[in-house]
N, C-alpha and C. Protein backbone atom coordinates (compact mmCIF):
# COMPACT_ATOMS: atom_id res chain seq x y z
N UNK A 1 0.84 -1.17 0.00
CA UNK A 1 0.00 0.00 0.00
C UNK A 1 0.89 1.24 0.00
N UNK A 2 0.71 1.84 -0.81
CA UNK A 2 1.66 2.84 -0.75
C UNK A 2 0.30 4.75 -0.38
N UNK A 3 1.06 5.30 0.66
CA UNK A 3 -0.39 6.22 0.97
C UNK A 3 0.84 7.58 1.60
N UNK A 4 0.33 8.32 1.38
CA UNK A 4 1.07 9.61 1.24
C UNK A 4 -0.29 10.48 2.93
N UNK A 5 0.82 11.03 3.48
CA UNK A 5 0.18 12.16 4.11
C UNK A 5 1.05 13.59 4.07
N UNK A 6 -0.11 14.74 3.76
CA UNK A 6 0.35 15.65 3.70
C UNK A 6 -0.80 16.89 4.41
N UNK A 7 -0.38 17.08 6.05
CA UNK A 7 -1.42 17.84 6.39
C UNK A 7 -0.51 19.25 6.14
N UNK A 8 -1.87 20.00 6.67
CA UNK A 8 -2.42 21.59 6.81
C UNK A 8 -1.38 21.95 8.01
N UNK A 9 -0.64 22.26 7.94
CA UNK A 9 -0.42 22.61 9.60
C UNK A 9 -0.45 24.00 9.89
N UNK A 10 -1.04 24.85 8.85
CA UNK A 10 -1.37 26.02 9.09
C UNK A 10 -3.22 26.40 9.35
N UNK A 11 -3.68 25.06 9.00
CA UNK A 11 -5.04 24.57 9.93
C UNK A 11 -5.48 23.95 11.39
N UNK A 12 -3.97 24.28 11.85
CA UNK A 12 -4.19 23.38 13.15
C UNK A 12 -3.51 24.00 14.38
N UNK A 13 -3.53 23.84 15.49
CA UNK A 13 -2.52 24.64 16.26
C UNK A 13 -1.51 23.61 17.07
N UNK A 14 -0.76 24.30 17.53
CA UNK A 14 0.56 23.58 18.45
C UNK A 14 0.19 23.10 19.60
N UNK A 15 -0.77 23.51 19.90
CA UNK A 15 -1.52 23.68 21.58
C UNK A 15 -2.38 23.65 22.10
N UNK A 16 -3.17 23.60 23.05
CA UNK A 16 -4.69 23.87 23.70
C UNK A 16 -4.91 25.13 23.46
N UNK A 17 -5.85 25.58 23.03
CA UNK A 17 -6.33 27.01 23.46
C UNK A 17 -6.72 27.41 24.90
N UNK A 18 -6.07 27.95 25.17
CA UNK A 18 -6.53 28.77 26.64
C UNK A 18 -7.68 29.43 26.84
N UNK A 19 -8.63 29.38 27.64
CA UNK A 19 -9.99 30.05 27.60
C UNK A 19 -9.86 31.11 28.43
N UNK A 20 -10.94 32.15 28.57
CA UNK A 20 -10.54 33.73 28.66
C UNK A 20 -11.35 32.90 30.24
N UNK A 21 -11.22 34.20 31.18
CA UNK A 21 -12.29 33.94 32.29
C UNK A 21 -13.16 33.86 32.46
N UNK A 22 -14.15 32.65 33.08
CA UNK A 22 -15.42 32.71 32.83
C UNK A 22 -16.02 31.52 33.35
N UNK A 23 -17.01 31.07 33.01
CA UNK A 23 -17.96 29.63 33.50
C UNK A 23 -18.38 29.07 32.14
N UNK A 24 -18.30 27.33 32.37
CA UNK A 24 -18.35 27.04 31.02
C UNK A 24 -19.06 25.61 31.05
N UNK A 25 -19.32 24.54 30.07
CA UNK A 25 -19.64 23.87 30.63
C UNK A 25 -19.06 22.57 29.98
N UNK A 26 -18.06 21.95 30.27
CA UNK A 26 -17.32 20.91 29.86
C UNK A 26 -17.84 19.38 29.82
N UNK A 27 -17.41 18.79 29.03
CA UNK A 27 -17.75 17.14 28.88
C UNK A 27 -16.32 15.87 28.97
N UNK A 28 -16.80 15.50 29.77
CA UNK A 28 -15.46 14.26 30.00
C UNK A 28 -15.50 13.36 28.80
N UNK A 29 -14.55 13.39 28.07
CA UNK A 29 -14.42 12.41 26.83
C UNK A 29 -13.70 10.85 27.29
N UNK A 30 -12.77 11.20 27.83
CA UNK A 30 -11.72 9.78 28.08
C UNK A 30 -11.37 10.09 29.37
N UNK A 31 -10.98 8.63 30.27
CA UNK A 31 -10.00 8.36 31.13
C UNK A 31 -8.85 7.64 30.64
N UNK A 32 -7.73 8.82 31.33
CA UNK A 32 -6.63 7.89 30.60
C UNK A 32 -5.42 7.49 32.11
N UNK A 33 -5.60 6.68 32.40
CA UNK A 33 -5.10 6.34 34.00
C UNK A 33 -3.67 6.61 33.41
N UNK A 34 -2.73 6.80 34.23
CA UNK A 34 -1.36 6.50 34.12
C UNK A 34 -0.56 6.59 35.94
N UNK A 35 0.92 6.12 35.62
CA UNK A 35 1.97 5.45 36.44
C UNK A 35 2.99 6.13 36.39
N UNK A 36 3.71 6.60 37.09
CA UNK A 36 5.30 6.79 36.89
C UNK A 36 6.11 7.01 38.21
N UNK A 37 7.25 6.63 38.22
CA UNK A 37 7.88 7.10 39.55
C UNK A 37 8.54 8.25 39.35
N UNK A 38 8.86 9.18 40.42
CA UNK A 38 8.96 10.52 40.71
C UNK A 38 10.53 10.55 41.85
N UNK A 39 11.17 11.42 41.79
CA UNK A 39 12.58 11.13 42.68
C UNK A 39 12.66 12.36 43.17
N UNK A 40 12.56 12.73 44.25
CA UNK A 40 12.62 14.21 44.90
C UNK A 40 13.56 14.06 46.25
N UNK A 41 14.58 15.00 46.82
CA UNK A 41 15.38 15.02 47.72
C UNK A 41 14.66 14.42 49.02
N UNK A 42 13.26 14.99 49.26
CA UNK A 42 12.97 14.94 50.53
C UNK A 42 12.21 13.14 50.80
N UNK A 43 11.41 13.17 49.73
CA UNK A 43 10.95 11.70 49.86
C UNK A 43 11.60 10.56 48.98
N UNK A 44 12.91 10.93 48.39
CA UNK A 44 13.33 9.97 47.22
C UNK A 44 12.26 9.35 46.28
N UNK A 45 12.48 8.09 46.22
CA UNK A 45 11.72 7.26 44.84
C UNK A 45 10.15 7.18 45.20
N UNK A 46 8.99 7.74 44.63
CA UNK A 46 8.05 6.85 44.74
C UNK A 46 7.12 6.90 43.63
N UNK A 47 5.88 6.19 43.71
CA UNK A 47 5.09 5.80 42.55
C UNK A 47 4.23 6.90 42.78
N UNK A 48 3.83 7.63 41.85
CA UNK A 48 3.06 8.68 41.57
C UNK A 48 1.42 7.90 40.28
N UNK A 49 0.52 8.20 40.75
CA UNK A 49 -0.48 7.06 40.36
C UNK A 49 -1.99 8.20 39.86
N UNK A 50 -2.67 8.15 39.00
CA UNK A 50 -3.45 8.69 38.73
C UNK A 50 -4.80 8.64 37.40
N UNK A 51 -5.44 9.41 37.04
CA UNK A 51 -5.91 9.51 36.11
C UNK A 51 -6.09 10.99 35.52
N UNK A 52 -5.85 10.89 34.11
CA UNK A 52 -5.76 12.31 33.42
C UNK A 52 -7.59 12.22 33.08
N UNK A 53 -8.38 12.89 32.99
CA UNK A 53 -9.35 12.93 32.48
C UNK A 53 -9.48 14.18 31.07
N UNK A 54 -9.61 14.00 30.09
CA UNK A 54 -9.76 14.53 28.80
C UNK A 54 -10.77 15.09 28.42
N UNK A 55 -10.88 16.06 28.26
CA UNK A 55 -12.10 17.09 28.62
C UNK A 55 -12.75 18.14 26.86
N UNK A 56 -13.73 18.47 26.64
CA UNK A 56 -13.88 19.27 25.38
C UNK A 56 -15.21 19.84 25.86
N UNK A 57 -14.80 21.09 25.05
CA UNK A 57 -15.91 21.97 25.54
C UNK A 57 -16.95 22.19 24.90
N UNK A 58 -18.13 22.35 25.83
CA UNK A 58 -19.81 22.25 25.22
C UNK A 58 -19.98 23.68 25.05
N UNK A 59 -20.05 24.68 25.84
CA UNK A 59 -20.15 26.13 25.62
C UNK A 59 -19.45 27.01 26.77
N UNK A 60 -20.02 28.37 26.34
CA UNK A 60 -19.75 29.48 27.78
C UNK A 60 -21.53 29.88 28.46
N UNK A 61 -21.18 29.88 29.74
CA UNK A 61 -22.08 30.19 30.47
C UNK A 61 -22.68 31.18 30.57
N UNK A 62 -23.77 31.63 30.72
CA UNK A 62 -24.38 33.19 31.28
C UNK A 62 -24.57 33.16 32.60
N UNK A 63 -25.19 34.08 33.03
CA UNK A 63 -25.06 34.07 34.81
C UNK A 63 -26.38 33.34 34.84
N UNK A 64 -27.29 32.70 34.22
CA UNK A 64 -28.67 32.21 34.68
C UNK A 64 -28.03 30.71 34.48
N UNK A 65 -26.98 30.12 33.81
CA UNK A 65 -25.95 28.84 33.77
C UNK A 65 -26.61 28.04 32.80
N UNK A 66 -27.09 28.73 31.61
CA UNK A 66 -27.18 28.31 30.54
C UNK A 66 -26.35 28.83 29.66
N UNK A 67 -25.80 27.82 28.44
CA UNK A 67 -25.15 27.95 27.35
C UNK A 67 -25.22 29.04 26.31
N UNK A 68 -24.96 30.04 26.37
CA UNK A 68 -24.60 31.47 25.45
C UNK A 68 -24.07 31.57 24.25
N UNK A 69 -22.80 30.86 24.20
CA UNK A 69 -21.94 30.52 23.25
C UNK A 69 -21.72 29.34 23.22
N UNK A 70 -21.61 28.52 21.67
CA UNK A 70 -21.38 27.33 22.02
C UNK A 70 -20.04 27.46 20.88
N UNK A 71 -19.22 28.28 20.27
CA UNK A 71 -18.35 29.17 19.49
C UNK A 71 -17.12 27.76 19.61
N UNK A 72 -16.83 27.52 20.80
CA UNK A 72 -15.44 27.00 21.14
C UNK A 72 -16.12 25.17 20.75
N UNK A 73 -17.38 25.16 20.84
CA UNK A 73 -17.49 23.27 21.13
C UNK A 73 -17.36 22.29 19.90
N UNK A 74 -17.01 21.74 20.71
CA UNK A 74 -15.62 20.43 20.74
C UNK A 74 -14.25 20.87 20.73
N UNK A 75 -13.84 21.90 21.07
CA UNK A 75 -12.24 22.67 21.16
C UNK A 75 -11.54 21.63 22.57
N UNK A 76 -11.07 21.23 22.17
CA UNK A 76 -10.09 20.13 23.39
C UNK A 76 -9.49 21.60 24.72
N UNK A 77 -10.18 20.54 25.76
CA UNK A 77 -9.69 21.53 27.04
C UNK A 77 -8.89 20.69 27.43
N UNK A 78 -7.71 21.82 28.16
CA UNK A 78 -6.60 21.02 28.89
C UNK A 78 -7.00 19.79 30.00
N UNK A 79 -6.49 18.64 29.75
CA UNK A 79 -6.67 17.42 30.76
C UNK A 79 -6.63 18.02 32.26
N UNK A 80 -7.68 17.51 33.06
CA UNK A 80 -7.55 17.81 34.39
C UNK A 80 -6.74 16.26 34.68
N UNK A 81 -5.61 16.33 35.71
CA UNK A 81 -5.07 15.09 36.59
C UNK A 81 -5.70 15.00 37.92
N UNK A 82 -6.19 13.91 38.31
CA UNK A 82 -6.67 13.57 39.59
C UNK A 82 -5.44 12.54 40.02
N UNK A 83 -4.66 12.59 40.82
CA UNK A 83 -3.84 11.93 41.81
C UNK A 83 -3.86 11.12 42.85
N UNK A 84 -4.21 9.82 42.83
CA UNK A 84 -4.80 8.82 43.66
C UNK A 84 -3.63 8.42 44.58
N UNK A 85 -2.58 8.20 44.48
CA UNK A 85 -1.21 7.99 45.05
C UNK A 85 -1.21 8.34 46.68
N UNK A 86 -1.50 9.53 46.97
CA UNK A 86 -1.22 9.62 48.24
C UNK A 86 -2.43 10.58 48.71
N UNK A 87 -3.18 10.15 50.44
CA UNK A 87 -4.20 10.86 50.34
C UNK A 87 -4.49 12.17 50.88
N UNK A 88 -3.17 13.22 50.15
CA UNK A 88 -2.93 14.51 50.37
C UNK A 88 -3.80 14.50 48.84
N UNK A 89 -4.15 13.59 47.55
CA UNK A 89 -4.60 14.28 46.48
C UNK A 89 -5.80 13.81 46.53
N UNK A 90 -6.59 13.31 47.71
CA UNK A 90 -7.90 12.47 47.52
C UNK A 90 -9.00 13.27 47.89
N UNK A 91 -8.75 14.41 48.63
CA UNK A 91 -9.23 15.67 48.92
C UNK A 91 -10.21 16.28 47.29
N UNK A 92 -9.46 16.45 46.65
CA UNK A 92 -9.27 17.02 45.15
C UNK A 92 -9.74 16.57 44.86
N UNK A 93 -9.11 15.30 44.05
CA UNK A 93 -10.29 14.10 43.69
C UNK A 93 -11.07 13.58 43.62
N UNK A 94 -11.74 13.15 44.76
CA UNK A 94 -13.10 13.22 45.75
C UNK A 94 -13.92 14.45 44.87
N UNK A 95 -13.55 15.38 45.48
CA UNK A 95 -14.68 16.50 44.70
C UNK A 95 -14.99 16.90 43.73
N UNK A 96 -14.07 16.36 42.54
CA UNK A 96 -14.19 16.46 41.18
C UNK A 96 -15.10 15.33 40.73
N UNK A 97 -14.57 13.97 41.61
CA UNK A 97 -15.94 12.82 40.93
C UNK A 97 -16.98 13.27 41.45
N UNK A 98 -17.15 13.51 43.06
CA UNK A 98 -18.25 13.68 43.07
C UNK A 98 -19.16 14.47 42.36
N UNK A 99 -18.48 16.04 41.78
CA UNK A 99 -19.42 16.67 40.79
C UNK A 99 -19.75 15.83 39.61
N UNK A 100 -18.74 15.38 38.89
CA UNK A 100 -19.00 14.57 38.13
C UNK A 100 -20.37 13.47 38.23
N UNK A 101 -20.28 13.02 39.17
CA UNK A 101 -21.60 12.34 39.65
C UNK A 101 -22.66 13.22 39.88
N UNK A 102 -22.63 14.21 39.96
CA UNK A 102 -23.92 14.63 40.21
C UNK A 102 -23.81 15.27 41.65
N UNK A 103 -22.97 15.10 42.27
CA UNK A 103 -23.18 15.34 44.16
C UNK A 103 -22.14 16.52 44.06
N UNK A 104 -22.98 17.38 44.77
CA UNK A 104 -22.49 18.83 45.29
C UNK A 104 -22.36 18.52 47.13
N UNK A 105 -21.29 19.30 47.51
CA UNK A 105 -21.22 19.35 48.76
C UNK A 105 -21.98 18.88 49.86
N UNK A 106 -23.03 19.17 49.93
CA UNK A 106 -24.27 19.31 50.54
C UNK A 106 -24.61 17.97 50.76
N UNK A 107 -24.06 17.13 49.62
CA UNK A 107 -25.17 15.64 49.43
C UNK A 107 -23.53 14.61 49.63
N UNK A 108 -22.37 14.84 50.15
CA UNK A 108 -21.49 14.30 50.64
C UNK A 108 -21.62 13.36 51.11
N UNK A 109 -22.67 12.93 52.66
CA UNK A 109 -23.22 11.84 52.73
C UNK A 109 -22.92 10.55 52.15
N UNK A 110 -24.13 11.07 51.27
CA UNK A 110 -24.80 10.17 50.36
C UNK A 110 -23.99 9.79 49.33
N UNK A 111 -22.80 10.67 48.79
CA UNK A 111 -21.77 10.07 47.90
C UNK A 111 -21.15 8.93 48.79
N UNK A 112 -20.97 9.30 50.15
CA UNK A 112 -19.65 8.51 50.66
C UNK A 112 -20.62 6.93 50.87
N UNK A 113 -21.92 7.11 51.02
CA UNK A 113 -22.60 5.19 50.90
C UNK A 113 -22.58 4.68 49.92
N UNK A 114 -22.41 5.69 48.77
CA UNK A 114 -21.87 4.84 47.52
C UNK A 114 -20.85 4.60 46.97
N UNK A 115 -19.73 5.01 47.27
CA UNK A 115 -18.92 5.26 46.96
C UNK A 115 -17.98 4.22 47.33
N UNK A 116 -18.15 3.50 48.31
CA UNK A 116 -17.44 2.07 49.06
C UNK A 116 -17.87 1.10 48.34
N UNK A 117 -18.85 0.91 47.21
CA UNK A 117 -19.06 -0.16 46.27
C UNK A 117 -19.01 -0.17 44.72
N UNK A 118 -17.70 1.34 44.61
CA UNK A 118 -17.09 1.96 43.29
C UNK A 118 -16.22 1.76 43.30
N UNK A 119 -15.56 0.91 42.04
CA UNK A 119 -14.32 0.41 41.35
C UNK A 119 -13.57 2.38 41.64
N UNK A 120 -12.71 2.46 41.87
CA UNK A 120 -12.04 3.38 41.21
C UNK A 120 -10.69 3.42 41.78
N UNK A 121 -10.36 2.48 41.24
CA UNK A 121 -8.51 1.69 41.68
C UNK A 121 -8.17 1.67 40.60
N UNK A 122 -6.22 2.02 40.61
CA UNK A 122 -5.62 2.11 39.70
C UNK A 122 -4.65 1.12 39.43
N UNK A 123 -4.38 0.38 38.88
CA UNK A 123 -3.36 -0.68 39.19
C UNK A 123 -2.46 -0.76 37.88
N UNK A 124 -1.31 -0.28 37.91
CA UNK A 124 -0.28 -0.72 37.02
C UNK A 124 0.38 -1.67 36.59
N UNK A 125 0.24 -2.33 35.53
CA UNK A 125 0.43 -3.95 35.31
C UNK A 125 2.18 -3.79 35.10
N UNK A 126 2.79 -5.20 35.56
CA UNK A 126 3.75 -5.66 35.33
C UNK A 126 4.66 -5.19 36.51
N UNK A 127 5.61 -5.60 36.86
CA UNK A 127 6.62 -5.46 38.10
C UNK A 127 7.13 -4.39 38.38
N UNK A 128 7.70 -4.02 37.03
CA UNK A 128 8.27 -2.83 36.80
C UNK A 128 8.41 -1.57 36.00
N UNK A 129 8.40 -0.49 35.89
CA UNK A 129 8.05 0.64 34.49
C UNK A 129 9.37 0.58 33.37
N UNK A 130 8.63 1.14 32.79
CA UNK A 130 9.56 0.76 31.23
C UNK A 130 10.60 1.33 31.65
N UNK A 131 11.86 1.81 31.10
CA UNK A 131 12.67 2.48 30.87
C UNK A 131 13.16 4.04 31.18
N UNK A 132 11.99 4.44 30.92
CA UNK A 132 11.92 6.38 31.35
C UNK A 132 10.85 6.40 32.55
N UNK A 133 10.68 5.09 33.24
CA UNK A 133 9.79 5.13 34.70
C UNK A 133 8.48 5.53 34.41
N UNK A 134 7.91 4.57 33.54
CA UNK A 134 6.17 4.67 33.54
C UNK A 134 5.81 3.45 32.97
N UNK A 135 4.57 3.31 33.66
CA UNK A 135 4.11 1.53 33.38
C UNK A 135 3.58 2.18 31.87
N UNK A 136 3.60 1.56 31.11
CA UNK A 136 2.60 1.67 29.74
C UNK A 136 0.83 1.44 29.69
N UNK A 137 0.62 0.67 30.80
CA UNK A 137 -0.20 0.06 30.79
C UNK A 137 -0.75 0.20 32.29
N UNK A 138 -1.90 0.75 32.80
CA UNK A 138 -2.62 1.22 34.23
C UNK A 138 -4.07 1.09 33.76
N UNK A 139 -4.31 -0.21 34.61
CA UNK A 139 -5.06 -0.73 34.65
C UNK A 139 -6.48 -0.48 35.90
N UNK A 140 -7.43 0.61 34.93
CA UNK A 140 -8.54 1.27 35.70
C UNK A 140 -9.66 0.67 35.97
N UNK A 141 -10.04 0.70 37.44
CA UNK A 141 -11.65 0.23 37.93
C UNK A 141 -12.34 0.36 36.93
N UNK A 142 -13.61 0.05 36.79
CA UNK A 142 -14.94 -0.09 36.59
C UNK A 142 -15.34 1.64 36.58
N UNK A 143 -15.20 2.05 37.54
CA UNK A 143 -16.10 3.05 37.87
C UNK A 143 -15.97 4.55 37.46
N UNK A 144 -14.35 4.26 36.37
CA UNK A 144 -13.70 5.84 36.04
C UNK A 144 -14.50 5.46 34.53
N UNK A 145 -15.21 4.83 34.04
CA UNK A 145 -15.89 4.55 33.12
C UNK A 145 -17.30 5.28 33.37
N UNK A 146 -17.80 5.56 34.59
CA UNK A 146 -19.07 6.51 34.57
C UNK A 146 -18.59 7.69 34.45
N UNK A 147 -17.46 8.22 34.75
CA UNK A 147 -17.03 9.74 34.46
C UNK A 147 -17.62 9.93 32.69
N UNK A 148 -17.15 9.10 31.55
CA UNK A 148 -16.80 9.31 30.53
C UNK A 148 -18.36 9.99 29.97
N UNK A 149 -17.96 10.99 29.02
CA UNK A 149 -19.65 11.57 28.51
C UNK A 149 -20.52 12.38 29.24
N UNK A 150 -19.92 12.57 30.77
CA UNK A 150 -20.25 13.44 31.47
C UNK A 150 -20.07 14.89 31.36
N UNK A 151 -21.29 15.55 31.61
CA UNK A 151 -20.66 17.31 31.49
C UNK A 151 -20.61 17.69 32.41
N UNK A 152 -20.01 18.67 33.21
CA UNK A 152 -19.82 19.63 34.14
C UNK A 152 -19.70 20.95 34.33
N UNK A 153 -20.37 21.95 34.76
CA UNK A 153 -19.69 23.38 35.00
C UNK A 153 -18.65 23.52 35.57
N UNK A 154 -17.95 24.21 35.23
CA UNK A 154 -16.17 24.45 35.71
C UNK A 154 -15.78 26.14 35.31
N UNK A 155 -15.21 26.93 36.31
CA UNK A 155 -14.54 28.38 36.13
C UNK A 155 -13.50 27.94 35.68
N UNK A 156 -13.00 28.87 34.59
CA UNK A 156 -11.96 28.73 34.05
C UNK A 156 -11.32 30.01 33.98
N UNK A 157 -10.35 30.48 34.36
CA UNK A 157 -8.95 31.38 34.23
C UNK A 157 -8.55 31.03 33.32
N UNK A 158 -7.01 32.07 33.47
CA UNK A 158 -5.66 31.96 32.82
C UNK A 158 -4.58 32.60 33.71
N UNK A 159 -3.27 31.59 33.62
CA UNK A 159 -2.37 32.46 34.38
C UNK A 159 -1.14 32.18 33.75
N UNK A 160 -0.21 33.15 33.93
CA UNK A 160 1.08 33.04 33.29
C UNK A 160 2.03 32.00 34.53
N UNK A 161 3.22 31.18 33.53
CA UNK A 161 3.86 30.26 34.23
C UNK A 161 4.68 30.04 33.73
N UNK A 162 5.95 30.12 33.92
CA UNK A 162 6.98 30.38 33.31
C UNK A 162 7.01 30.81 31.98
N UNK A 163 6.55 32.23 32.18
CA UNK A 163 5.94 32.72 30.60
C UNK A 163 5.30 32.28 29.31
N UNK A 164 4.82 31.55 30.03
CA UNK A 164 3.53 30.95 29.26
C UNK A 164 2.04 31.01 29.94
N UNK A 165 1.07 31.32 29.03
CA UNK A 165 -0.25 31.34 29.48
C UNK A 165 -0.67 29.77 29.43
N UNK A 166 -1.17 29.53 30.85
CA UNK A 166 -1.84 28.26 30.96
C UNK A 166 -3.40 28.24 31.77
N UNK A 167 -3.82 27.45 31.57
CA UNK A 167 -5.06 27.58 31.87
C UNK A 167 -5.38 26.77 33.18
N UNK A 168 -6.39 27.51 33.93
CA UNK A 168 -6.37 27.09 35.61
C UNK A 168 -7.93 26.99 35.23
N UNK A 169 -8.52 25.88 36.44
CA UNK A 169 -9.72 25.18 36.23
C UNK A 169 -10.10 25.37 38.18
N UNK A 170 -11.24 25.73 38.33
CA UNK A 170 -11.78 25.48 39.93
C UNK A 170 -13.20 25.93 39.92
N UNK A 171 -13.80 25.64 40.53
CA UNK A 171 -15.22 25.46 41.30
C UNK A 171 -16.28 24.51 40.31
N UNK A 172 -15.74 23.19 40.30
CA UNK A 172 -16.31 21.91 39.49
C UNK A 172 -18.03 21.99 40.37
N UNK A 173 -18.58 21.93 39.41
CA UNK A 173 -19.89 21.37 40.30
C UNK A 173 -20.66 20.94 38.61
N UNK A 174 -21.92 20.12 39.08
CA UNK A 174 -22.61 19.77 38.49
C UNK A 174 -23.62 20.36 37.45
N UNK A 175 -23.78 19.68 36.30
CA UNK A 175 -24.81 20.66 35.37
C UNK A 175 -26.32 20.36 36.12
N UNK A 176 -26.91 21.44 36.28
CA UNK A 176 -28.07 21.39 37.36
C UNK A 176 -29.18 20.40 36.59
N UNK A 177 -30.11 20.26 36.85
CA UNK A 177 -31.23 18.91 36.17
C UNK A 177 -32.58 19.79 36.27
N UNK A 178 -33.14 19.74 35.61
CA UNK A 178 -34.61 21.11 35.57
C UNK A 178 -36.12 20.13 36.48
């Protein structure tokens, strides 16, 4: 088979687009679990464990938290990481599924009786990580599979970081139900 590619690359960009400030309302496309070990002075070697969740955007919000613009949708938003490894990141975590599920603060409870009979373990197959210290292969519960197709409201910034504009994500909560 002989097949030639020749893209546009003046149709495409290098990067995520950064979104201006505002409220928006995002959709979880993929979980993509991953593994790697991490080497720092104070704690040396350890396994750093998580899931990236892959995100694209449905619209921008108005203040009544309906969709205004829908200009940007399907524009790929930067991956949020949730950090399962140690439970200084379960804090975080926790509150992002739970919006994701549907549960706002308030109904905490009631997440936590369900929540003890949800897959959402990460397990990295094989003994050891490849070469540059990451399993290839992280092997996800059951339950990071209800995230997927989900939408959410999420504030979105921008902030500069080592002179670059990157985009900052906080106050996850749920798309409301009429």
């Amino acid at each position: 088979m002989n097949v030639r590619f020749a893209p546009d690359f003046a149709d495409v960009s290098a990067s995520l687009k950064v979104f201006d400030r505002g409220d928006y309302e995002v959709k979880t496309t993929a979980v993509d679990p991953f593994a790697y070990i991490k080497s720092d002075e104070k704690k040396g070697e350890y396994v750093v464990c998580g899931a990236s969740l892959k995100l694209e955007m449905v619209g921008k919000l108005g203040h009544d938290g309906s969709i205004i613009s829908s200009d940007d949708e399907g524009e790929s938003v930067v991956p949020l990481r949730l950090y399962m490894h140690s439970r200084k990141g379960w804090g975080f975590t926790k509150g992002i599924i739970m919006s994701l599920m549907g549960y706002v603060a308030d109904r905490e409870e009631e997440f936590n009786a369900i929540v003890g009979d949800l897959d959402f373990g990460l397990t990295p197959q094989g003994e050891e990580p490849d070469d540059e210290g990451a399993w290839s292969v992280v092997e996800a519960g059951a339950a990071w599979q209800q995230l997927v197709g989900v939408r959410n409201h999420v504030t979105l910034s921008k902030r500069i970081y080592e002179e670059r504009e990157q985009q900052e994500m906080k106050n996850w909560r749920p798309v409301p139900t009429s």
